[in-house]
PDB file of N, CA and C in Angstrom:
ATOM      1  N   UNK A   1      68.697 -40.471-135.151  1.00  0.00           N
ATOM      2  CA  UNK A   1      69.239 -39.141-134.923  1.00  0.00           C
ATOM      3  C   UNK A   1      69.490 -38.461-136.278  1.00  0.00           C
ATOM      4  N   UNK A   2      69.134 -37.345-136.338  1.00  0.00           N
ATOM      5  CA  UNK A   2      69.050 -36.627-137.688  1.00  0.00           C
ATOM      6  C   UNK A   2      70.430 -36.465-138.056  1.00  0.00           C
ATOM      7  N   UNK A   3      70.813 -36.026-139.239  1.00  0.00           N
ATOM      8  CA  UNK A   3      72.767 -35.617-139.957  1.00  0.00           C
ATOM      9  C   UNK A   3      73.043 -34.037-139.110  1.00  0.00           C
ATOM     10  N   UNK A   4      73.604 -33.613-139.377  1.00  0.00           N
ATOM     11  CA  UNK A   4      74.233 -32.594-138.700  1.00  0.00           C
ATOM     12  C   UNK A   4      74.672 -31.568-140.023  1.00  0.00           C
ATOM     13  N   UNK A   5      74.268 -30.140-139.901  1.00  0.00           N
ATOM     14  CA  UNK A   5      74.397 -29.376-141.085  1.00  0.00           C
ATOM     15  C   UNK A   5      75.409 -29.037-141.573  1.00  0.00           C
ATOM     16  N   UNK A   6      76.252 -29.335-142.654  1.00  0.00           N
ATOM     17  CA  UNK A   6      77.578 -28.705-142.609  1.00  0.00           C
ATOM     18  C   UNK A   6      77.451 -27.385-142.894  1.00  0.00           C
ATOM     19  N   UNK A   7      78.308 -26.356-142.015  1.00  0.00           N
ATOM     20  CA  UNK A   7      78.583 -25.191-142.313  1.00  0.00           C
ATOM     21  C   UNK A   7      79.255 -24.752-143.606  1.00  0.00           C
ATOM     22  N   UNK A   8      78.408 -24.027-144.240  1.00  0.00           N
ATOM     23  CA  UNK A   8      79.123 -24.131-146.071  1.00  0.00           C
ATOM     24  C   UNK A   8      79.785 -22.726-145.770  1.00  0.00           C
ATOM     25  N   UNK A   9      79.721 -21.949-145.463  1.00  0.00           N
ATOM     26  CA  UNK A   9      81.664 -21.277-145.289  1.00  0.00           C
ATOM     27  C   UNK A   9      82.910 -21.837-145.090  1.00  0.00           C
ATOM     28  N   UNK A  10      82.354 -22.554-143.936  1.00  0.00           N
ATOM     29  CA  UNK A  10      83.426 -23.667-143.552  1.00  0.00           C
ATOM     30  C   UNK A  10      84.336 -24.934-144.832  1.00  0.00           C
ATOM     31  N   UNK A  11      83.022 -25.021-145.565  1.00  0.00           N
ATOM     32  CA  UNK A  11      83.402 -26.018-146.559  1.00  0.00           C
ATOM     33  C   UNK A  11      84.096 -25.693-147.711  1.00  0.00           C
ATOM     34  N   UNK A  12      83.583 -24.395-148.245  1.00  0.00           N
ATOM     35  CA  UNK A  12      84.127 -23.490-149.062  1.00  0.00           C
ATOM     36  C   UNK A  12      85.641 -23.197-148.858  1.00  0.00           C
ATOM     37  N   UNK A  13      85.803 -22.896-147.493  1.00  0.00           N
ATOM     38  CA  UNK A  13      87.340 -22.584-147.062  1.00  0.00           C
ATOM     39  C   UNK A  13      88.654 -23.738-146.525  1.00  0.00           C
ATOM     40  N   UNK A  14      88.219 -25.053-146.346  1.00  0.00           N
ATOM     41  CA  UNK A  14      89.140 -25.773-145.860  1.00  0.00           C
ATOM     42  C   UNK A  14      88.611 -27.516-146.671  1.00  0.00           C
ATOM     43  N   UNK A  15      89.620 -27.886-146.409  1.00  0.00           N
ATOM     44  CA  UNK A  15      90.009 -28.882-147.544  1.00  0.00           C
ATOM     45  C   UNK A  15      90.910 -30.430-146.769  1.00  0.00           C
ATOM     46  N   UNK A  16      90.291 -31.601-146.502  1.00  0.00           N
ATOM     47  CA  UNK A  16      90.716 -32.554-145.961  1.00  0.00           C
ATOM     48  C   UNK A  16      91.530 -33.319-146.858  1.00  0.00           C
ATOM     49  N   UNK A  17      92.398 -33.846-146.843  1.00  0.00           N
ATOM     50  CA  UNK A  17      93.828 -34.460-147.065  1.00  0.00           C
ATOM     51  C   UNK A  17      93.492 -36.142-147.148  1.00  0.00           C
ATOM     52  N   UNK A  18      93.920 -36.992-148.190  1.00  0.00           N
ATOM     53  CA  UNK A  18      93.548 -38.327-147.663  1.00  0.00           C
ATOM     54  C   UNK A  18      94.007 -39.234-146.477  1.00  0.00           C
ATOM     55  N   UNK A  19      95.064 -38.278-145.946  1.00  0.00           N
ATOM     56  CA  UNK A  19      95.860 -38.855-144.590  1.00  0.00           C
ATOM     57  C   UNK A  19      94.972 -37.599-143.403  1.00  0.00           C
ATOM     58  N   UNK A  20      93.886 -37.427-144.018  1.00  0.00           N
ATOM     59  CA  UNK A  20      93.428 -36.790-142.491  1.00  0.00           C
ATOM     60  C   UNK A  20      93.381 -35.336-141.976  1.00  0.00           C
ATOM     61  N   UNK A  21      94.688 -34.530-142.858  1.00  0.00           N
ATOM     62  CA  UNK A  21      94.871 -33.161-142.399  1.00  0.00           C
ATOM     63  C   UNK A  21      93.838 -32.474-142.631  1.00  0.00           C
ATOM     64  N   UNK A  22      93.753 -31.248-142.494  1.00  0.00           N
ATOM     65  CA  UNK A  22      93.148 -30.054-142.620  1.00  0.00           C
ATOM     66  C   UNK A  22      93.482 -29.077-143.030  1.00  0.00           C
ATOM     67  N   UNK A  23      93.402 -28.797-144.649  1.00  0.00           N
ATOM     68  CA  UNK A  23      93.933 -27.459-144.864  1.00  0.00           C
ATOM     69  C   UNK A  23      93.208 -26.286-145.656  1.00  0.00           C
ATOM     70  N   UNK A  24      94.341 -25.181-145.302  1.00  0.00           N
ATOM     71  CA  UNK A  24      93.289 -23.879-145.153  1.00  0.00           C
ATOM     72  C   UNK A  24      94.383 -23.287-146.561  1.00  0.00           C
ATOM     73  N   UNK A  25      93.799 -22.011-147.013  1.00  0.00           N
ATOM     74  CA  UNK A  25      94.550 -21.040-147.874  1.00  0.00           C
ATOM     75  C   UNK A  25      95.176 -19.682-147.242  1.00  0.00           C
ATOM     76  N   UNK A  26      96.210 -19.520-147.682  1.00  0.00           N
ATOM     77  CA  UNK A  26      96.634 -18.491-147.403  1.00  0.00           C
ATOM     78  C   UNK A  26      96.661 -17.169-147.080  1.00  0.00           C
ATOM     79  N   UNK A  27      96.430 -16.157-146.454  1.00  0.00           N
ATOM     80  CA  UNK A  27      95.659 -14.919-146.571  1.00  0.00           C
ATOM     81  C   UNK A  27      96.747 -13.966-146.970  1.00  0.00           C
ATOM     82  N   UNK A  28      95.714 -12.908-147.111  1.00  0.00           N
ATOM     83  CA  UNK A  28      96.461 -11.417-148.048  1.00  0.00           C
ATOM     84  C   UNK A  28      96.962 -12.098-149.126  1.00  0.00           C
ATOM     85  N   UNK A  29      95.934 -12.729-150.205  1.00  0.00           N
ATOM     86  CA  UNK A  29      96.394 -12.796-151.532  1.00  0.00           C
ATOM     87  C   UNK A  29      95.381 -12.894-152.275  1.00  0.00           C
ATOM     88  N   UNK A  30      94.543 -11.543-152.184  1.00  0.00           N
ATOM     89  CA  UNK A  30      92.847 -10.855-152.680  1.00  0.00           C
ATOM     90  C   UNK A  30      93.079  -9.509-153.627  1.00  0.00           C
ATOM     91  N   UNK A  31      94.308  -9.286-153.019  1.00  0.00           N
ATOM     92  CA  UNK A  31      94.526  -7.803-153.922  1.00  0.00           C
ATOM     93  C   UNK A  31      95.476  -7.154-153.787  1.00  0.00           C
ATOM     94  N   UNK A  32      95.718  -5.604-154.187  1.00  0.00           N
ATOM     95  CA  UNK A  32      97.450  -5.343-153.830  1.00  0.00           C
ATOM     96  C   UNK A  32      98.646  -6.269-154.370  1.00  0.00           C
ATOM     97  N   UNK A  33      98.052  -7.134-154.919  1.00  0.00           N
ATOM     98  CA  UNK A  33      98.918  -8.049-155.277  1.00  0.00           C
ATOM     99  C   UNK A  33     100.447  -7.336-156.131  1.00  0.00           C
ATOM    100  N   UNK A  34     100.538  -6.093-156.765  1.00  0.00           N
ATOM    101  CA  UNK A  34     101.560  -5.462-157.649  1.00  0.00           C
ATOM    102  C   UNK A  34     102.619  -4.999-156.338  1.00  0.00           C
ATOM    103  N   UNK A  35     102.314  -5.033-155.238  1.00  0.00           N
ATOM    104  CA  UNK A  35     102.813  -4.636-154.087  1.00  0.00           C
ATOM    105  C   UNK A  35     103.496  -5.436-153.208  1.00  0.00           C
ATOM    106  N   UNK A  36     103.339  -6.909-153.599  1.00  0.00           N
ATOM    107  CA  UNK A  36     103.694  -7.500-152.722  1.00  0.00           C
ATOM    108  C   UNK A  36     105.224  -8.609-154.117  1.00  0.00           C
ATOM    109  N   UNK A  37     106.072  -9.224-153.231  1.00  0.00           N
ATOM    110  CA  UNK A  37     107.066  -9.616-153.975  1.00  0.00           C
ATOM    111  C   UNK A  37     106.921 -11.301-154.545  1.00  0.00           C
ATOM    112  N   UNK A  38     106.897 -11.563-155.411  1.00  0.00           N
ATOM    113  CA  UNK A  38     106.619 -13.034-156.229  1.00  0.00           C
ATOM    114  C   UNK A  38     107.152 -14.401-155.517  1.00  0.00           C
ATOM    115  N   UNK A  39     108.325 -13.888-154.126  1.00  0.00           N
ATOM    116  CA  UNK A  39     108.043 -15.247-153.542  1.00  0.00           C
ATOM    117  C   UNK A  39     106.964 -15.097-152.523  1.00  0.00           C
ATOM    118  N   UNK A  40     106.942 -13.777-152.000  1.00  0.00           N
ATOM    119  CA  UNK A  40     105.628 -14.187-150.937  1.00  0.00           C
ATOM    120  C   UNK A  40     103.988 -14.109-151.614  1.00  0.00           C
ATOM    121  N   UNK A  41     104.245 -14.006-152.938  1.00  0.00           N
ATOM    122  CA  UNK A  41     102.937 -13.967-153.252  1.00  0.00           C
ATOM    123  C   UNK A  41     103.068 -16.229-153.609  1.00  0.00           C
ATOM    124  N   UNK A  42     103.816 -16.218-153.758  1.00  0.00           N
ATOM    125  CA  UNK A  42     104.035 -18.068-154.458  1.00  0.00           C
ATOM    126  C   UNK A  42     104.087 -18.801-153.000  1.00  0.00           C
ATOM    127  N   UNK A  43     104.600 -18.428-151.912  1.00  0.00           N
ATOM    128  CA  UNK A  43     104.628 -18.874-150.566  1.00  0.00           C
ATOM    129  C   UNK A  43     102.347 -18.921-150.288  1.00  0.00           C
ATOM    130  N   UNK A  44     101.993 -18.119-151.215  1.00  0.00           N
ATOM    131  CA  UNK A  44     100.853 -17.997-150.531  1.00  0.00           C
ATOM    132  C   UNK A  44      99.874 -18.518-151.165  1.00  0.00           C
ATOM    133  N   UNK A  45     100.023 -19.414-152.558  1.00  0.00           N
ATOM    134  CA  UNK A  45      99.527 -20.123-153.188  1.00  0.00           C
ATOM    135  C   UNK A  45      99.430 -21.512-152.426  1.00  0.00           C
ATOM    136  N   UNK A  46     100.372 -22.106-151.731  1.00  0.00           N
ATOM    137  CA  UNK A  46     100.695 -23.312-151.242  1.00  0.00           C
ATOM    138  C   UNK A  46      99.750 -23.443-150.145  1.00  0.00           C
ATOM    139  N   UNK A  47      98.943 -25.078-149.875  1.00  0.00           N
ATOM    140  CA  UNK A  47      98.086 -24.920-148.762  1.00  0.00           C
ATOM    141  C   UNK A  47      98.719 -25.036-147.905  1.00  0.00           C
ATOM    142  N   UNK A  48      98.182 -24.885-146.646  1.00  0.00           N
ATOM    143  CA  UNK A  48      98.860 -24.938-145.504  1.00  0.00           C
ATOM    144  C   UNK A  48      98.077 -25.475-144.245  1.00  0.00           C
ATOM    145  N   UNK A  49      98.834 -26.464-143.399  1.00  0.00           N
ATOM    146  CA  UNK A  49      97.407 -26.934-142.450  1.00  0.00           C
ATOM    147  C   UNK A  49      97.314 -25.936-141.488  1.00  0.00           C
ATOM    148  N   UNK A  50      95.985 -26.650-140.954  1.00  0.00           N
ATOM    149  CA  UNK A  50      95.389 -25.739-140.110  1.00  0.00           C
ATOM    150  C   UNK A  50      95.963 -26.446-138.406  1.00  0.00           C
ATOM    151  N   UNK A  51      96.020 -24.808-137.611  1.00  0.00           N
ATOM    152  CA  UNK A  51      96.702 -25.155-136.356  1.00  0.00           C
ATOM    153  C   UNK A  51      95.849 -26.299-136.155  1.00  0.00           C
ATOM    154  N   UNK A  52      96.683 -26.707-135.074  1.00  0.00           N
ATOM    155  CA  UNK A  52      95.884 -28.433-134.184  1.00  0.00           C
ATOM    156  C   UNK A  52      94.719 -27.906-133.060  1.00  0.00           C
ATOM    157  N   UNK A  53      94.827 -26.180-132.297  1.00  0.00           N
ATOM    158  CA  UNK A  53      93.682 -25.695-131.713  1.00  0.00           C
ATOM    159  C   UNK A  53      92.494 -25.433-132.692  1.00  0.00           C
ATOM    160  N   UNK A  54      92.466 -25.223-134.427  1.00  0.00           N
ATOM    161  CA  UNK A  54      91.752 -25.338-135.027  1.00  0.00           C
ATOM    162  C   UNK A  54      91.272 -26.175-135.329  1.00  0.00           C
ATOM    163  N   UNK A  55      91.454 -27.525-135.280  1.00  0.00           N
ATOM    164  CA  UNK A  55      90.997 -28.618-136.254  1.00  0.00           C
ATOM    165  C   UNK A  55      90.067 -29.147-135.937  1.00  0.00           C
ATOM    166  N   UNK A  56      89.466 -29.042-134.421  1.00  0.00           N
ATOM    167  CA  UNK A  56      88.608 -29.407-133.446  1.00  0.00           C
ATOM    168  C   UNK A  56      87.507 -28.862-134.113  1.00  0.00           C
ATOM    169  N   UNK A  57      87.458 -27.688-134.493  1.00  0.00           N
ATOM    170  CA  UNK A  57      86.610 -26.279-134.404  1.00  0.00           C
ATOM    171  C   UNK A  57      85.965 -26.639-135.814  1.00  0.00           C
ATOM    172  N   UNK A  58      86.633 -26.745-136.923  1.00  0.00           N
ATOM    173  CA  UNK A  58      86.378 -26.785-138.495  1.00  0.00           C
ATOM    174  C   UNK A  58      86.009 -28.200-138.334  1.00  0.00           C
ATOM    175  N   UNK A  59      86.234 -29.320-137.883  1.00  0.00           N
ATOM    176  CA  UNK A  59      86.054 -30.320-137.992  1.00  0.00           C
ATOM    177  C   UNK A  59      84.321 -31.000-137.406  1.00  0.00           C
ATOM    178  N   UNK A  60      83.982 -30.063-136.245  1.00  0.00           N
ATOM    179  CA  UNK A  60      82.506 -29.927-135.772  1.00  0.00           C
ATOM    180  C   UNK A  60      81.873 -29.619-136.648  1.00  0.00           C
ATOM    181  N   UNK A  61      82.305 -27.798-137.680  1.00  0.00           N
ATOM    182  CA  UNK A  61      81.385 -27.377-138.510  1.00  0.00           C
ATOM    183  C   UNK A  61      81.199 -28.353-139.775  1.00  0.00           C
ATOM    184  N   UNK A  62      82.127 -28.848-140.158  1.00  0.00           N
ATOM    185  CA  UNK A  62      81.914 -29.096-141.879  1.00  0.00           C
ATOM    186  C   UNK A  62      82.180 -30.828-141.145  1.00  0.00           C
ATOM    187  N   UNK A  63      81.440 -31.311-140.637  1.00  0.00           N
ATOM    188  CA  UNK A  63      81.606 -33.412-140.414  1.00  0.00           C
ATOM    189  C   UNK A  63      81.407 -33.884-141.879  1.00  0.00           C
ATOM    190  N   UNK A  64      81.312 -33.724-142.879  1.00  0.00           N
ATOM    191  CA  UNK A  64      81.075 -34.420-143.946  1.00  0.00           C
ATOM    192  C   UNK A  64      81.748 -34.064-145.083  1.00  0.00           C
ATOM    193  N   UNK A  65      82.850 -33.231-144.991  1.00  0.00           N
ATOM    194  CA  UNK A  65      84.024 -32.706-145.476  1.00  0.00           C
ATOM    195  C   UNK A  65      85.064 -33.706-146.817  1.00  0.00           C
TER     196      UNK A  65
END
């Protein structure tokens, strides 16, 4: 049976954990940035996992993650 393609958006954007998780980056922190206040811009540096209805989903696209 042939490998299975990983989706390279997918791979680009989320990031597996050595205990397994799944994590994603933060959004609205592309621009505007002078607008927004230094803890929610530092809240948005930090990864964050991905819901448990997601993990199914990212985990099909990118299997070799």
């Amino acid at each position: 049976m042939p490998k299975i393609r990983t989706h390279k958006a997918t791979q680009k954007r989320f990031r597996i954990t050595s205990t397994g998780k799944v994590m994603r980056r933060k959004a609205f922190k592309s621009h505007m940035l002078e607008h927004k206040s230094s803890k929610r811009k530092r809240v948005m540096n930090i990864q964050h996992e991905v819901s448990a209805a997601d993990v199914k989903t990212v985990r099909r696209l990118a299997p070799y993650l």
